[in-house]
C-alpha atoms as a PDB file:
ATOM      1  CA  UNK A   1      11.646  10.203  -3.658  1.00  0.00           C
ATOM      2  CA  UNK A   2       9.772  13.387  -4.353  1.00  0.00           C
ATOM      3  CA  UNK A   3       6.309  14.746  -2.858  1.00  0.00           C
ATOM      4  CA  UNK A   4       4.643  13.585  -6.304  1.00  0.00           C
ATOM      5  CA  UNK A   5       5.692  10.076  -5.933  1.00  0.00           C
ATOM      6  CA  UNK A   6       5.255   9.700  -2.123  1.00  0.00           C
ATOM      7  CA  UNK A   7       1.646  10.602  -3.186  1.00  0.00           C
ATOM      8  CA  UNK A   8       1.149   8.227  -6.058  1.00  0.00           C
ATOM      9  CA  UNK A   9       2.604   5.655  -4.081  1.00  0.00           C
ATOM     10  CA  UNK A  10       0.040   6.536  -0.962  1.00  0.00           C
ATOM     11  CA  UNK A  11      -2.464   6.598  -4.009  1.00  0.00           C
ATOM     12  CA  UNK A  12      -1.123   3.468  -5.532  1.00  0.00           C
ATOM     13  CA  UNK A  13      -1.122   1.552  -2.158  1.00  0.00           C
ATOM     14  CA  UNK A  14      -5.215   2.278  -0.987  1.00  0.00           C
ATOM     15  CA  UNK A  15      -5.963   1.501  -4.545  1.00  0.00           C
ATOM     16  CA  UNK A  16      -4.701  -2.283  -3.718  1.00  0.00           C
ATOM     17  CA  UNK A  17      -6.482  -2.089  -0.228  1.00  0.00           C
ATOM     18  CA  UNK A  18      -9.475  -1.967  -2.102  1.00  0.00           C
ATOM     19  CA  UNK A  19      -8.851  -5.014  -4.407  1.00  0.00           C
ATOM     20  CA  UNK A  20      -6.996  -6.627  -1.401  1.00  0.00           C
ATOM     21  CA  UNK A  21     -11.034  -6.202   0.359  1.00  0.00           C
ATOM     22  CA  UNK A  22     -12.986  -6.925  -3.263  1.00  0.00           C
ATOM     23  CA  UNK A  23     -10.961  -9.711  -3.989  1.00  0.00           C
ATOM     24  CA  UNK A  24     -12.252 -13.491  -3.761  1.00  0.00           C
ATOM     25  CA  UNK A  25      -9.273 -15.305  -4.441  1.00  0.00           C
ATOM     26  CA  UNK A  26      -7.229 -16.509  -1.393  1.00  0.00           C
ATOM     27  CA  UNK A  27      -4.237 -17.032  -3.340  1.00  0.00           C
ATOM     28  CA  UNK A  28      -5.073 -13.153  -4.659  1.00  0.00           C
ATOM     29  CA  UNK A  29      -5.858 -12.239  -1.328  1.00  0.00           C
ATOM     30  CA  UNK A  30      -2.350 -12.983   0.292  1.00  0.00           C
ATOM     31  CA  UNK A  31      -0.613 -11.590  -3.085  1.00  0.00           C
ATOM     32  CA  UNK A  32      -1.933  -8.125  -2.404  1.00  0.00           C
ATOM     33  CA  UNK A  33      -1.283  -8.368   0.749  1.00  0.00           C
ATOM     34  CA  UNK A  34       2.217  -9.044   0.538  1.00  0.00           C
ATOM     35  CA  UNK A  35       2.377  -6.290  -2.191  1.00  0.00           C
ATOM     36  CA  UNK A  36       0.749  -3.572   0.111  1.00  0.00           C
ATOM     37  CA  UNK A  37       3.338  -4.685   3.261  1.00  0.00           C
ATOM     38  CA  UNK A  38       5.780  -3.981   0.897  1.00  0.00           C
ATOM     39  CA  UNK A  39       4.767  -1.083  -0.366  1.00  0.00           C
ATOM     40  CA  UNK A  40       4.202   0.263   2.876  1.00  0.00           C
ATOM     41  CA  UNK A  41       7.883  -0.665   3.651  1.00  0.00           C
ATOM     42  CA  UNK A  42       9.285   1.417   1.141  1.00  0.00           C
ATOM     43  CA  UNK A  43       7.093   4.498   2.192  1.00  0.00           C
ATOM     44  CA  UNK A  44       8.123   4.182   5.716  1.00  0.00           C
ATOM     45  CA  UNK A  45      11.154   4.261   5.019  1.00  0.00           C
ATOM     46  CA  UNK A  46      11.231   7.397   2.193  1.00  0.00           C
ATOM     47  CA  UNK A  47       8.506   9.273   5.046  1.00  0.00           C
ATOM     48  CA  UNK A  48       9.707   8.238   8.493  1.00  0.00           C
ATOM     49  CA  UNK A  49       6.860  10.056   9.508  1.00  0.00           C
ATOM     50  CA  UNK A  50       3.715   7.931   7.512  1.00  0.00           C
ATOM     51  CA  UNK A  51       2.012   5.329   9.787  1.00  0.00           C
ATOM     52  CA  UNK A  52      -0.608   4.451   7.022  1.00  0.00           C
ATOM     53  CA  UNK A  53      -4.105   5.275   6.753  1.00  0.00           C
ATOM     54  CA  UNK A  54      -6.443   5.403   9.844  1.00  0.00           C
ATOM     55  CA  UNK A  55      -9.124   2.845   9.863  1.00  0.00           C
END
């Protein structure tokens, strides 16, 4: 991947953080989740040296 898509996927995966925390829907909830996990996956493994964002 190149530095412009490692950033729109960091962008990409703290824009579903927030509707993962807006979100009301269990069912949403989990879906988000699992799509965040994964996205984080794939980052980790393109940028060995992201650990996500500091909360």
């Amino acid at each position: 991947m190149t530095e412009q898509q490692l950033r729109e996927q960091e962008f990409q995966i703290a824009r579903y953080r927030h509707l993962e925390r807006e979100v009301t829907d269990p069912l949403a909830a989990c879906l988000l989740h699992s799509i965040i996990e994964d996205l984080e996956a794939e980052l980790r493994r393109n940028r060995p040296d992201w650990h996500g964002p500091c909360d």
